[in-house]
Structures are given as C-alpha cells and as structure tokens.
N, C-alpha and C. Protein backbone atom coordinates (compact mmCIF):
# COMPACT_ATOMS: atom_id res chain seq x y z
N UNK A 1 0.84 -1.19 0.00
CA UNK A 1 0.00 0.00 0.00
C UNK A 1 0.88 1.24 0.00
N UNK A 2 0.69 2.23 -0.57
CA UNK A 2 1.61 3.16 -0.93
C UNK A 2 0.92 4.42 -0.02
N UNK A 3 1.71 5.27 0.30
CA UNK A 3 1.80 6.60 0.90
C UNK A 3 1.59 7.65 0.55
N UNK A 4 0.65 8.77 0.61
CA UNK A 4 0.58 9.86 0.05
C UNK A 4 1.59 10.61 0.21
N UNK A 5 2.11 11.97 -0.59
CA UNK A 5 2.84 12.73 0.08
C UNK A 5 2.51 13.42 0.93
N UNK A 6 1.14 13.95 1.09
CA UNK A 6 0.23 14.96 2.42
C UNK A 6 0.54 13.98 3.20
N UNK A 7 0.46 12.69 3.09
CA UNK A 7 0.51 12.30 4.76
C UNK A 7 2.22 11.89 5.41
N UNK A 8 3.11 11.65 4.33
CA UNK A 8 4.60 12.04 4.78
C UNK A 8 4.68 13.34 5.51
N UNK A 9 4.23 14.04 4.47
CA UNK A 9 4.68 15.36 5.33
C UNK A 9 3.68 15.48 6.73
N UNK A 10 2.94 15.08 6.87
CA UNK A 10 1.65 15.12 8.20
C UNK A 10 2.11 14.61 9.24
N UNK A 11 3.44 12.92 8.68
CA UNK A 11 4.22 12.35 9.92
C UNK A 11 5.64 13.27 10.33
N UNK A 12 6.03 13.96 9.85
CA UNK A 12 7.39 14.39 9.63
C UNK A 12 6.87 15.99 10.38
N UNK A 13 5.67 16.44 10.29
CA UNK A 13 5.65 17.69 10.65
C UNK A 13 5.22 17.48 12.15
N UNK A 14 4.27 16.42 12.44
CA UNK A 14 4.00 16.40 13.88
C UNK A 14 4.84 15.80 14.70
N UNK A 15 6.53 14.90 14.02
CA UNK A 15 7.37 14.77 14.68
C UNK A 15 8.08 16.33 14.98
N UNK A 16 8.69 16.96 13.82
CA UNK A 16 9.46 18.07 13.79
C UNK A 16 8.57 19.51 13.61
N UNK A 17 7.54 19.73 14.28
CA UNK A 17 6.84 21.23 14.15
C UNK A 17 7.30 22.11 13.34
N UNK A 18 8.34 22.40 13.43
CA UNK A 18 8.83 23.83 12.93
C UNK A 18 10.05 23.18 11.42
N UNK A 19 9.36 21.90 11.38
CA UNK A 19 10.38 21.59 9.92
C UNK A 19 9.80 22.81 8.32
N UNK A 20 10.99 22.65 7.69
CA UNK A 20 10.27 23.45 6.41
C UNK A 20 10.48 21.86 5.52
N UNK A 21 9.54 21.61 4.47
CA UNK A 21 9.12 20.21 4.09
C UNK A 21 9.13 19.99 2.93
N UNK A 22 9.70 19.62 1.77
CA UNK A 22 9.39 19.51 0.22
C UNK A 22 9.49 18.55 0.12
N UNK A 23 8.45 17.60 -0.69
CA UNK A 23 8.62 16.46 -1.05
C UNK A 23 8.29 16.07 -2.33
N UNK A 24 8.82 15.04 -2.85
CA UNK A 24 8.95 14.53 -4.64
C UNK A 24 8.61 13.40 -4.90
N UNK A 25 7.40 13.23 -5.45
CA UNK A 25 6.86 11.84 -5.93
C UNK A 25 8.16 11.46 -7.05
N UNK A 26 9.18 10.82 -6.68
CA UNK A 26 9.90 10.57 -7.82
C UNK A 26 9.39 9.47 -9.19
N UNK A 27 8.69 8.78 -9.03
CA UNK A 27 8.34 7.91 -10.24
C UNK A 27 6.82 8.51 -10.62
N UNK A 28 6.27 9.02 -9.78
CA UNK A 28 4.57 9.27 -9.44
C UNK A 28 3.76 7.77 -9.55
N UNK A 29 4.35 6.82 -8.70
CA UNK A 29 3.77 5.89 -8.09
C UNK A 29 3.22 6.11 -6.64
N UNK A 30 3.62 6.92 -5.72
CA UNK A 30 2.98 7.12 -4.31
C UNK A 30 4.18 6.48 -3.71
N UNK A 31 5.53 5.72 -4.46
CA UNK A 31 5.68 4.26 -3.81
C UNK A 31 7.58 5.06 -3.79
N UNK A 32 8.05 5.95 -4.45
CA UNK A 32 9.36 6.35 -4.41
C UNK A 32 9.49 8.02 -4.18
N UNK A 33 9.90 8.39 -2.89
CA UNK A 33 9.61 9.80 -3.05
C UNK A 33 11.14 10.64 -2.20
N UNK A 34 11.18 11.86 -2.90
CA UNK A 34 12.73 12.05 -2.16
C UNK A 34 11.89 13.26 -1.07
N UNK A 35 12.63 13.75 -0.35
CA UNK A 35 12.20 14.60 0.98
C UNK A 35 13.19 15.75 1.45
N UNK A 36 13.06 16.90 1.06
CA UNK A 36 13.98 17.85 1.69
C UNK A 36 13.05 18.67 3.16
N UNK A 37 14.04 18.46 4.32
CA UNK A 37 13.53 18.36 5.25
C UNK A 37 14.45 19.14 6.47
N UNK A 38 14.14 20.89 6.68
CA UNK A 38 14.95 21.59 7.49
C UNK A 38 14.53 21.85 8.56
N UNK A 39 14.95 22.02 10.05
CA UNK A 39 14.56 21.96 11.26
C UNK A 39 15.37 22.52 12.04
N UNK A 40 15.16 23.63 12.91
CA UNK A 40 15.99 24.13 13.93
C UNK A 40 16.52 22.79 14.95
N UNK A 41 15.60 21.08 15.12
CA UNK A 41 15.69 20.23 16.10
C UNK A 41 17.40 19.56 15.29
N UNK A 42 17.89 19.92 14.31
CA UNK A 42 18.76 19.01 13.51
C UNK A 42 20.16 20.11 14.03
N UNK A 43 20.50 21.29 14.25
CA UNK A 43 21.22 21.86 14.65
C UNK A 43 22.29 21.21 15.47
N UNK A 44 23.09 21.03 15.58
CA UNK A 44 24.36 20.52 16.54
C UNK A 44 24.33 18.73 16.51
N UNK A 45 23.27 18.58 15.74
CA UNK A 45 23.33 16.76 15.23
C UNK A 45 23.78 16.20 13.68
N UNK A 46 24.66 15.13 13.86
CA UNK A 46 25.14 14.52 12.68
C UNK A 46 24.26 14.36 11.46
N UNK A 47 24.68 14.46 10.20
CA UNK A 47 23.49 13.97 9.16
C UNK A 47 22.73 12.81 9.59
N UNK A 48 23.61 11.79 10.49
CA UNK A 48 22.89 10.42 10.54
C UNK A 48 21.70 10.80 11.55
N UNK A 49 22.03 11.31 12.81
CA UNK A 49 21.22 11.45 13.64
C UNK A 49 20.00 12.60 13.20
N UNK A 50 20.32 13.57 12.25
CA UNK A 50 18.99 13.86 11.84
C UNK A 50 18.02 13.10 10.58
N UNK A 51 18.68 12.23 9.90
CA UNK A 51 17.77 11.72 9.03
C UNK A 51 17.18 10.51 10.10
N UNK A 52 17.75 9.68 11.22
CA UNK A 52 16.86 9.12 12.63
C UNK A 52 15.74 9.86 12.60
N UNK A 53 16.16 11.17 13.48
CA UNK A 53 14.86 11.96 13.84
C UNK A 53 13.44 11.94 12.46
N UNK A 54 14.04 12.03 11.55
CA UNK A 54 12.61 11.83 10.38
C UNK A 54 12.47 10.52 10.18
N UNK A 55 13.05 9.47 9.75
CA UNK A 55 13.11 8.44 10.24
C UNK A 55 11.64 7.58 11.28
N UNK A 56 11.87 7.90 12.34
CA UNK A 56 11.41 7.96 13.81
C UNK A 56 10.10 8.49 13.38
N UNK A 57 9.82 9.31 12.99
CA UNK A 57 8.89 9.93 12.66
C UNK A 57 7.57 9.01 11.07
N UNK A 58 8.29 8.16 11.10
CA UNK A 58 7.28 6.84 10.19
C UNK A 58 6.60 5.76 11.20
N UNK A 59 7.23 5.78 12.36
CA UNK A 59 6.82 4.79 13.04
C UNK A 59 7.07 3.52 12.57
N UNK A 60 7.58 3.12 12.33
CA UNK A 60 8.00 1.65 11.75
C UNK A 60 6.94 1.79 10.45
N UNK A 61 6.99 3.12 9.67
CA UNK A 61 6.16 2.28 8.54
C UNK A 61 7.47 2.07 6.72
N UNK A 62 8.26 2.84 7.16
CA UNK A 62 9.43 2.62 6.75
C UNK A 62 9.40 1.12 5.70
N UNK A 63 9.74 1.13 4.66
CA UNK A 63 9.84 -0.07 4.30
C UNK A 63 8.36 -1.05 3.94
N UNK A 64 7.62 -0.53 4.68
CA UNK A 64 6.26 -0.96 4.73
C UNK A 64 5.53 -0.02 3.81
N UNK A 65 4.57 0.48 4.16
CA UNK A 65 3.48 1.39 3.42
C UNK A 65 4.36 2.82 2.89
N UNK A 66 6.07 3.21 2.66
CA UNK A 66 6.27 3.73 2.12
C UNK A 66 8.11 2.72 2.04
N UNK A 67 7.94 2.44 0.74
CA UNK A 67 9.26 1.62 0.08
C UNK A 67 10.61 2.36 -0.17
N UNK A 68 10.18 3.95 -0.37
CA UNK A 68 11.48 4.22 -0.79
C UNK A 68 11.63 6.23 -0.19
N UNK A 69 12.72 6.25 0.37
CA UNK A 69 12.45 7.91 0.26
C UNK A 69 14.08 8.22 0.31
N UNK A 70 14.41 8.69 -0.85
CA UNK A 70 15.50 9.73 -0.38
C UNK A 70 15.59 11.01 0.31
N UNK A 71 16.34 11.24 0.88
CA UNK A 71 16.36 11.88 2.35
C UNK A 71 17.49 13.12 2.07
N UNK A 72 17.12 14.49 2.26
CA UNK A 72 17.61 15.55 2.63
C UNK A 72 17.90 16.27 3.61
N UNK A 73 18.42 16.75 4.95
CA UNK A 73 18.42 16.94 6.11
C UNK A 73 19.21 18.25 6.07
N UNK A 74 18.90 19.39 6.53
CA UNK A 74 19.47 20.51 7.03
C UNK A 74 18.91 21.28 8.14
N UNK A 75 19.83 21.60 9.12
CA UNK A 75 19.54 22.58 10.17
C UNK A 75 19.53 23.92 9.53
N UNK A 76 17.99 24.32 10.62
CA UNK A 76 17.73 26.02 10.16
C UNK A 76 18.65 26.72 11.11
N UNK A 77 19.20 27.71 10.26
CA UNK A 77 20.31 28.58 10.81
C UNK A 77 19.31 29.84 11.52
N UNK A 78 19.64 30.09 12.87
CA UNK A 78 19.02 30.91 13.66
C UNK A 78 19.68 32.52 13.10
C-alpha cells in the first residue's frame, strides 16, 4: 500500500513542528519519493542522527506502506 505525500509530510511535521518540508513523488507511483527536510531540532546533530529523527517519525512504517524515500536533512540557521 503506498503513501501519500500529504501524509509524509503530516508524519514528519508532527514529529518536527517547525520543519520546512518539500517532497517529490519521484516515479509518481505514491511508492518512491525524495524529501527535503529543514529543522531548527537538527542543529548541533550529525546527518545520521537527523535523518533518525525523520526516520522515527514513520513509526516503523518505513519499508512498509512507504518503500522508498530519499532523504535531505538541514539545520535552520538561527
């Protein structure tokens, strides 16, 4: 079962509030989508540990009801 992008961004925003969010149906299957994803919470954390934090934010649906997402991660500069 494939994933909307409104509702990626719906999991990703009520993990990270204050994220800014773009996302890309890359094939326009629902099923491959890339994600640029900026957050004051990513500041003073590794790329790894902020693509976790969005990550975390699927709830284990990862792999499941969404197969593929390439991942963008930047801290908002205060």
């Amino acid at each position: 079962m494939a994933m909307a992008a409104a509702e990626i961004e719906q999991l990703i925003r009520e993990a990270l509030p204050d994220a800014i969010i773009e996302i890309d149906d890359l094939r326009g299957d629902g099923d491959h989508y890339a994600a640029r994803v900026s957050s004051r919470v990513f500041k003073g954390k590794s790329r790894v540990q902020q693509h976790q934090l969005v990550y975390a934010a699927f709830k284990g649906r990862m792999g499941t009801e969404l197969h593929a997402l390439a991942l963008e991660t930047r801290p908002i500069e205060d």
